[in-house]
Protein backbone atom coordinates (compact mmCIF):
# COMPACT_ATOMS: atom_id res chain seq x y z
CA UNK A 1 -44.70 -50.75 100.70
CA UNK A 2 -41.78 -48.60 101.41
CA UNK A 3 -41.13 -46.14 98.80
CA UNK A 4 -37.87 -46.07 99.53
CA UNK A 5 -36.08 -49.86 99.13
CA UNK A 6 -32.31 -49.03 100.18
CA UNK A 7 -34.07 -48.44 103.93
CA UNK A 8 -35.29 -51.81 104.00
CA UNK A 9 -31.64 -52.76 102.80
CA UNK A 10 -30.22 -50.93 105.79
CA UNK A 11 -32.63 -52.18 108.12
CA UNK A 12 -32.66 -55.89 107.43
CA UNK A 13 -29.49 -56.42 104.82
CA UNK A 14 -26.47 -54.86 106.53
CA UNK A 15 -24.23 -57.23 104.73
CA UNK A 16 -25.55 -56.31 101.49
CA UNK A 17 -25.93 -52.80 102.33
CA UNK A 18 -22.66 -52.39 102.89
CA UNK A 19 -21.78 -54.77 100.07
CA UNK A 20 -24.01 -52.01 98.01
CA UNK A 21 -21.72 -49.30 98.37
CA UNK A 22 -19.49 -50.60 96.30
CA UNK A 23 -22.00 -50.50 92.84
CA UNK A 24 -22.75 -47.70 90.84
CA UNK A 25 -26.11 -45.57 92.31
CA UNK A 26 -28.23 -46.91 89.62
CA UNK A 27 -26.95 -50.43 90.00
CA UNK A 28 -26.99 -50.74 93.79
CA UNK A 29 -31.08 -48.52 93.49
CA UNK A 30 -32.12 -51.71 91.44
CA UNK A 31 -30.66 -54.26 93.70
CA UNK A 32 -32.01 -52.88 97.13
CA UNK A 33 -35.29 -52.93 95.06
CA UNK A 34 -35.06 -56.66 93.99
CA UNK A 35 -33.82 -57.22 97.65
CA UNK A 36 -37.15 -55.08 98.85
CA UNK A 37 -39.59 -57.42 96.33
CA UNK A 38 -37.50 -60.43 98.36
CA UNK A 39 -37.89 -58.99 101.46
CA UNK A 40 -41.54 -58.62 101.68
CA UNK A 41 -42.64 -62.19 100.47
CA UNK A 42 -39.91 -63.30 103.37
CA UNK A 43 -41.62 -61.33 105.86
CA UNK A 44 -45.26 -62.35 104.75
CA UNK A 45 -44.43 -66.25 105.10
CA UNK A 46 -42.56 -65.55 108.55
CA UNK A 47 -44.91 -62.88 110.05
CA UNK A 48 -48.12 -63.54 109.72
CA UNK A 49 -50.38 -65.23 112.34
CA UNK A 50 -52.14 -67.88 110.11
CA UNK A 51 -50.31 -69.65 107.98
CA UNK A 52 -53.85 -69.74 105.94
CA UNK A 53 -53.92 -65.71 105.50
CA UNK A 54 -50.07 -66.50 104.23
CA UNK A 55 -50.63 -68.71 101.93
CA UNK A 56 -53.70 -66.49 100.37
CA UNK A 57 -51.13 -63.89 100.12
CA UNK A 58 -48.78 -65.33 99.01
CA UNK A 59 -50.85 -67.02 95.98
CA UNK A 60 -52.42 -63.87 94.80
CA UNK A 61 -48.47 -62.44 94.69
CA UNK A 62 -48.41 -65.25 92.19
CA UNK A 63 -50.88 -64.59 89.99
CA UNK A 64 -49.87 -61.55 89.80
CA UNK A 65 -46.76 -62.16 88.33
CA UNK A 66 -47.62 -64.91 86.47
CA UNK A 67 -50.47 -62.45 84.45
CA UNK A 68 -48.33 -59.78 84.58
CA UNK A 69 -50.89 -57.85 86.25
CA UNK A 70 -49.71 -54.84 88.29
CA UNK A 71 -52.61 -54.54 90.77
CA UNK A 72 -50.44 -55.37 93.93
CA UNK A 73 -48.00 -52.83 95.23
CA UNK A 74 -45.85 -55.76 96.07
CA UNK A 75 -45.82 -57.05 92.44
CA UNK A 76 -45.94 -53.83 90.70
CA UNK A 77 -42.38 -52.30 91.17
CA UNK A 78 -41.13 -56.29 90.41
CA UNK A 79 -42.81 -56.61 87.14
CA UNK A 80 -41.48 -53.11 86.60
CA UNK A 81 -37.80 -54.09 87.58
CA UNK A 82 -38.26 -57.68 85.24
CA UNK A 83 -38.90 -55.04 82.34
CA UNK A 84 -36.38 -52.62 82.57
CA UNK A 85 -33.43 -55.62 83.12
CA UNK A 86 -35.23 -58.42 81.20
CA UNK A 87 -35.48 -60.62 84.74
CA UNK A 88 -38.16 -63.64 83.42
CA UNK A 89 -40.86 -63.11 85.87
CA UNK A 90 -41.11 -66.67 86.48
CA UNK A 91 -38.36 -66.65 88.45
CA UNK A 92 -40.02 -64.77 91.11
CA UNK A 93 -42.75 -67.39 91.28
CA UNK A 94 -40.01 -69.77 92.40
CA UNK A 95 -38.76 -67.94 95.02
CA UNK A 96 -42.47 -67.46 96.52
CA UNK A 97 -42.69 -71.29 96.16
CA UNK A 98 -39.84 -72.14 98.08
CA UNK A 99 -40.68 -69.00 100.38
CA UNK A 100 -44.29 -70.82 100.86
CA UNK A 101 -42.40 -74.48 102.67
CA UNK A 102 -41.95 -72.34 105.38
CA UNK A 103 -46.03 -72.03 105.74
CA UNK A 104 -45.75 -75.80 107.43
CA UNK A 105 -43.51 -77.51 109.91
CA UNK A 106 -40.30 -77.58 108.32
CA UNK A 107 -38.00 -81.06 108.16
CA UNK A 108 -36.36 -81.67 104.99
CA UNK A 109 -35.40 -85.41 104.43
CA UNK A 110 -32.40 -85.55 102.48
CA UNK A 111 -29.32 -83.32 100.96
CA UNK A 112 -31.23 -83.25 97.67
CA UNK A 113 -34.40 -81.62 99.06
CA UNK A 114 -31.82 -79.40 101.44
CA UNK A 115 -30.29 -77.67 97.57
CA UNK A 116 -33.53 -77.54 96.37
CA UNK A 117 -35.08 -75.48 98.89
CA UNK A 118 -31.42 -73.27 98.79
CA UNK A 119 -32.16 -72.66 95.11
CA UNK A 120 -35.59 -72.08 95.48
CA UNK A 121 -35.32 -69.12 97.97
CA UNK A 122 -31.29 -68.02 97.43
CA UNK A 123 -30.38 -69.44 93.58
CA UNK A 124 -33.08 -67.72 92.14
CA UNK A 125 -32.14 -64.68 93.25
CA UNK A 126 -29.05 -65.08 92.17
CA UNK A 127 -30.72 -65.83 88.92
CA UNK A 128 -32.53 -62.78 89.43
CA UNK A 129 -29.45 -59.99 90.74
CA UNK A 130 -27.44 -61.44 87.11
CA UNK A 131 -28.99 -59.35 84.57
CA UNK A 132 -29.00 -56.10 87.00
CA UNK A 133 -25.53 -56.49 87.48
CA UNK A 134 -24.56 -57.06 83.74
CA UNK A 135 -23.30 -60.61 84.08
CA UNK A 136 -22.98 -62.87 80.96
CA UNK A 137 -25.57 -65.10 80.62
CA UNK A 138 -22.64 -67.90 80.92
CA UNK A 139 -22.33 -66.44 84.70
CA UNK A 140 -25.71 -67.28 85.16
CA UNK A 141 -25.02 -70.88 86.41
CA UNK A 142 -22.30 -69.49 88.98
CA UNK A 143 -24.84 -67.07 90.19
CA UNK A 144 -27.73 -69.83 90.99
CA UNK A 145 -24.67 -71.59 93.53
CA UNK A 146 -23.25 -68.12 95.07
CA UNK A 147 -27.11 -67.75 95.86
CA UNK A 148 -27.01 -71.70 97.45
CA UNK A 149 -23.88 -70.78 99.39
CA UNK A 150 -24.93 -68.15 101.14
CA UNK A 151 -28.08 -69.37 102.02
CA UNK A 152 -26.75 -72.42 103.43
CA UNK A 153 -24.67 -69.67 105.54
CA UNK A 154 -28.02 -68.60 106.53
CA UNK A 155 -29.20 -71.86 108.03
CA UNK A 156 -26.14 -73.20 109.90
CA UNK A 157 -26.07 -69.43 111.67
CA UNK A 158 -30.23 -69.79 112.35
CA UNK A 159 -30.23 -73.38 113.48
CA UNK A 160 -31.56 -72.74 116.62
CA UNK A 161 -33.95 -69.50 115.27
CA UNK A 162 -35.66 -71.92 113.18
CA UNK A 163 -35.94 -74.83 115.23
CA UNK A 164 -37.87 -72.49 117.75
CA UNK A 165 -39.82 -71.66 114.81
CA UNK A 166 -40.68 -75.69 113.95
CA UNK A 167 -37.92 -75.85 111.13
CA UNK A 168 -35.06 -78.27 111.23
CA UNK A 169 -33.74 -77.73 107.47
CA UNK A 170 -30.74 -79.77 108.62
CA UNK A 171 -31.30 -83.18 106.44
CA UNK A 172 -32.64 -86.09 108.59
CA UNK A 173 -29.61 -88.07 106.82
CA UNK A 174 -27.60 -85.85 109.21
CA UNK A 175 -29.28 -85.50 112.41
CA UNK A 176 -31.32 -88.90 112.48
CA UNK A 177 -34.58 -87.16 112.17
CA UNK A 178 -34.01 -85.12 115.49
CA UNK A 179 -37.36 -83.00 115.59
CA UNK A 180 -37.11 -79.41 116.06
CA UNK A 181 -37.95 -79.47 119.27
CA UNK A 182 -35.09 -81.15 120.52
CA UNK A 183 -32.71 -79.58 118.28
CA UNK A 184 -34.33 -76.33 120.34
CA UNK A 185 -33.74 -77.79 123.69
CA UNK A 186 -30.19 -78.36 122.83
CA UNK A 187 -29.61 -81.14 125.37
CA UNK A 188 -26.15 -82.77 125.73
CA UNK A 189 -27.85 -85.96 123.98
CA UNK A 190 -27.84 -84.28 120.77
CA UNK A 191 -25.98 -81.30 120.50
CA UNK A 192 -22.89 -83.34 118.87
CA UNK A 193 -24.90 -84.35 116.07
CA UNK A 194 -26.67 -80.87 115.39
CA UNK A 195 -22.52 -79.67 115.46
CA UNK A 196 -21.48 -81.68 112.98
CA UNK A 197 -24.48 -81.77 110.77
CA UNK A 198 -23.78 -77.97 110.96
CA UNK A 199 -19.74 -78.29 109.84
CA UNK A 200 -21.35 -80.74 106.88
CA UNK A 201 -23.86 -77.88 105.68
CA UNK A 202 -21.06 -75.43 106.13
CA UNK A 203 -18.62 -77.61 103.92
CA UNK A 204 -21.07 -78.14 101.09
CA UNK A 205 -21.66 -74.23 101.39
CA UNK A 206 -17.81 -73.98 100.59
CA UNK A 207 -18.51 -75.73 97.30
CA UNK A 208 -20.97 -73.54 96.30
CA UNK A 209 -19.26 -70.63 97.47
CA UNK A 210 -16.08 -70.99 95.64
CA UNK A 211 -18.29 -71.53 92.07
CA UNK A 212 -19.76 -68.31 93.05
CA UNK A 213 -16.60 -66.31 93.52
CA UNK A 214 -15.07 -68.05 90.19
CA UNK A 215 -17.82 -67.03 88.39
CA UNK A 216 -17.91 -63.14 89.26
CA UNK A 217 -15.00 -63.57 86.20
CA UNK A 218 -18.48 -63.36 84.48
CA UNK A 219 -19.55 -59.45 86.27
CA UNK A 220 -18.36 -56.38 85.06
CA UNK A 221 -15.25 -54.80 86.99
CA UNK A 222 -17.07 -52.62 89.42
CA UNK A 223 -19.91 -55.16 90.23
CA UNK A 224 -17.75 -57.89 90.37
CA UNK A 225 -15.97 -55.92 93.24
CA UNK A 226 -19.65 -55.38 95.36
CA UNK A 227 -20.57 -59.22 94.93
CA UNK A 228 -16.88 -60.43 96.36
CA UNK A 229 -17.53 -58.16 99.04
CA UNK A 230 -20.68 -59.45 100.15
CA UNK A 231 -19.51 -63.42 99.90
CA UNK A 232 -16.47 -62.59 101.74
CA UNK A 233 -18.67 -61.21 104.64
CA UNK A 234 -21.82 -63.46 104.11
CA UNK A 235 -19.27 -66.59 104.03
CA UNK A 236 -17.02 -65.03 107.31
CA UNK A 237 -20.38 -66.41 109.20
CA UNK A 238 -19.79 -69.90 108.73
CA UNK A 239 -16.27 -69.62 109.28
CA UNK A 240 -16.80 -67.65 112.84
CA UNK A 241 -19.42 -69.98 114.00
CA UNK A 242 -16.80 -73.34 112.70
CA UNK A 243 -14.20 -71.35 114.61
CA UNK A 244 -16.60 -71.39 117.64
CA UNK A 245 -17.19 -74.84 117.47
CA UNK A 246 -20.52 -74.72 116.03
CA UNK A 247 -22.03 -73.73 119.25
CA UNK A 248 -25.46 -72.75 117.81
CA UNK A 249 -27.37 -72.31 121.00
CA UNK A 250 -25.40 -69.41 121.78
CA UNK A 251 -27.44 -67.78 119.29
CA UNK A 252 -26.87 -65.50 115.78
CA UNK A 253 -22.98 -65.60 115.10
CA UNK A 254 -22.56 -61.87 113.43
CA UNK A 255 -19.37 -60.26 111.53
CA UNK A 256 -19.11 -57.00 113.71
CA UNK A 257 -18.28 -53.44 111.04
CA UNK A 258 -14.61 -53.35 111.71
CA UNK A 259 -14.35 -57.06 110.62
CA UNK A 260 -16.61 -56.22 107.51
CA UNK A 261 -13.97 -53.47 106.34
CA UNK A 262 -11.10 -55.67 106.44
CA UNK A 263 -13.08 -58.50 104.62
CA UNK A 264 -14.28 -56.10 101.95
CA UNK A 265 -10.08 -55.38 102.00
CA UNK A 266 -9.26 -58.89 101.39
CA UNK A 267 -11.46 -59.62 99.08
CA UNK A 268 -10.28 -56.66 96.54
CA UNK A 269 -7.21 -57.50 97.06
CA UNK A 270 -7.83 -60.70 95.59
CA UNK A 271 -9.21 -59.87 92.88
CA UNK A 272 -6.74 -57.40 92.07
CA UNK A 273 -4.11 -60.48 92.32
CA UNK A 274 -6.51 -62.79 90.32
CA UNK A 275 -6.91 -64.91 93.56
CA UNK A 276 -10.21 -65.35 92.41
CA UNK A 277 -12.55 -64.84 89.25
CA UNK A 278 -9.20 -64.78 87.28
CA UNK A 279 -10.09 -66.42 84.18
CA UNK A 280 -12.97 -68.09 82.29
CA UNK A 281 -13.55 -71.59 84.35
CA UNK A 282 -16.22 -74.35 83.26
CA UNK A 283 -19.08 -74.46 85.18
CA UNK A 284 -19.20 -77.86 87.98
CA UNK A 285 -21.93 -79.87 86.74
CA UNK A 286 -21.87 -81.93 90.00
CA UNK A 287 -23.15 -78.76 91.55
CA UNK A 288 -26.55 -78.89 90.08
CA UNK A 289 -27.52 -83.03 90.12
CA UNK A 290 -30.14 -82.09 92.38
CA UNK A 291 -31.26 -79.10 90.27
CA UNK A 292 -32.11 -80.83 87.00
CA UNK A 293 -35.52 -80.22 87.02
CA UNK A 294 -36.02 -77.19 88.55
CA UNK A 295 -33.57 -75.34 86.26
CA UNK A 296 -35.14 -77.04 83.44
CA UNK A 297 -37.94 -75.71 84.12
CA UNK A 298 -36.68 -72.56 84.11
């Protein structure tokens, strides 16, 4: 494991790299470590040959965890990081769940199962980045749908990436059960439907998104700054790639640096105007009907 987590960060999380530079050195060391911990389970579901070997993995990161057993170099920085911020360990058993649908042929069925997988791999990190960044616990809620927003991002801009990989996580409510495969060939047939599936998924992302950014009311001054940041870039995706019509078989839509700096301008200048996270706001309930029983479990 790489001793040194903000590398990883810089490597593989520009957007929250940069976003990073805007937290205190002790803050920002704890949250390119939680992103490293991330990171690595990512990489061992997506990476490996055999989905068998991944799974094996991927269950003994679990038991780890769930013993609290520090005999994995994986784990043992994790359980350290749950310690010093109070993070509840089970948490990171979630996120290797949800990490661990990706072991099969991906095609979720429905909008429900399409929020549970987002919370599974994004909300609970949310869930997870909270406590380092001092957020009240009443935050917590906005955190888990900042998470969902920005991994919703993720999958309208890696349509086609993960359709080549035999994941559609577009719901077959939207796309009529198109397979991956032809979702991959992009042909003229279907294309329309795969667009505005993707301008639905980017729509509901907005939702979640704007909970997110009312809730950083929740974060500390300085923090709240570094997580605006980062949703004003993440959520620039979706908007570029609507802008472009949705055209996802041109491949990755990115935010390019000088685009990043005036984002990261915008969005401190609206929170210095109370544009957003302005006041205490009441969580949306609505937000979370499909989350009942995973956060209860919780």
């Amino acid at each position: 494991m790489n001793n040194d987590p903000t590398e990883l960060l810089k490597k593989h999380g520009k957007t929250f790299n940069f976003a990073r530079l805007f937290l205190g050195s002790k803050t920002g060391l704890a949250a390119a470590r939680l992103y490293q911990f991330c990171r690595i389970v990512d990489d061992i579901a997506d990476e490996s040959p055999d989905p068998e070997i991944a799974k094996i993995k991927l269950d003994e990161l679990k038991e780890s965890i769930a013993q609290n057993i520090a005999d994995h170099p994986v784990v043992e920085d994790f359980l350290r990081l749950c310690e010093e911020y109070q993070i509840e360990r089970k948490h990171g058993i979630t996120l290797i769940d949800g990490v661990s649908q990706d072991l099969n042929l991906v095609a979720l069925p429905s909008p429900e199962a399409l929020i549970q997988y987002a919370y599974r791999v994004a909300g609970v990190v949310g869930l997870m980045m909270a406590p380092i960044l001092g957020a009240k616990k009443v935050g917590y809620a906005f955190a888990i749908d900042l998470g969902i927003g920005m991994q919703l991002t993720n999958i309208a801009r890696d349509v086609l990436e993960d359709a080549k990989m035999g994941r559609r996580y577009l719901p077959s409510e939207w796309v009529d059960t198109l397979s991956p495969s032809q979702i991959k060939l992009a042909n003229i047939d279907h294309t329309e439907q795969v667009k505005d599936a993707i301008k639905s998924l980017l729509k509901l992302a907005e939702e979640y998104y704007q909970s997110g950014l009312a809730g950083l009311y929740y974060l500390p001054r300085r923090n709240r700054q570094a997580i605006a940041v980062a949703a004003y870039v993440y959520r620039d995706i979706g908007r570029k790639l609507l802008k472009n019509n949705c055209h996802y078989w041109l491949g990755r839509t990115v935010v390019s640096k000088p685009k990043k700096i005036l984002l990261a301008g915008q969005a401190l200048w609206d929170l210095n105007v109370a544009a957003i996270a302005h006041s205490e706001s009441d969580h949306q309930k609505k937000l979370h009907t499909y989350l009942q029983c995973e956060i209860s479990n919780k």
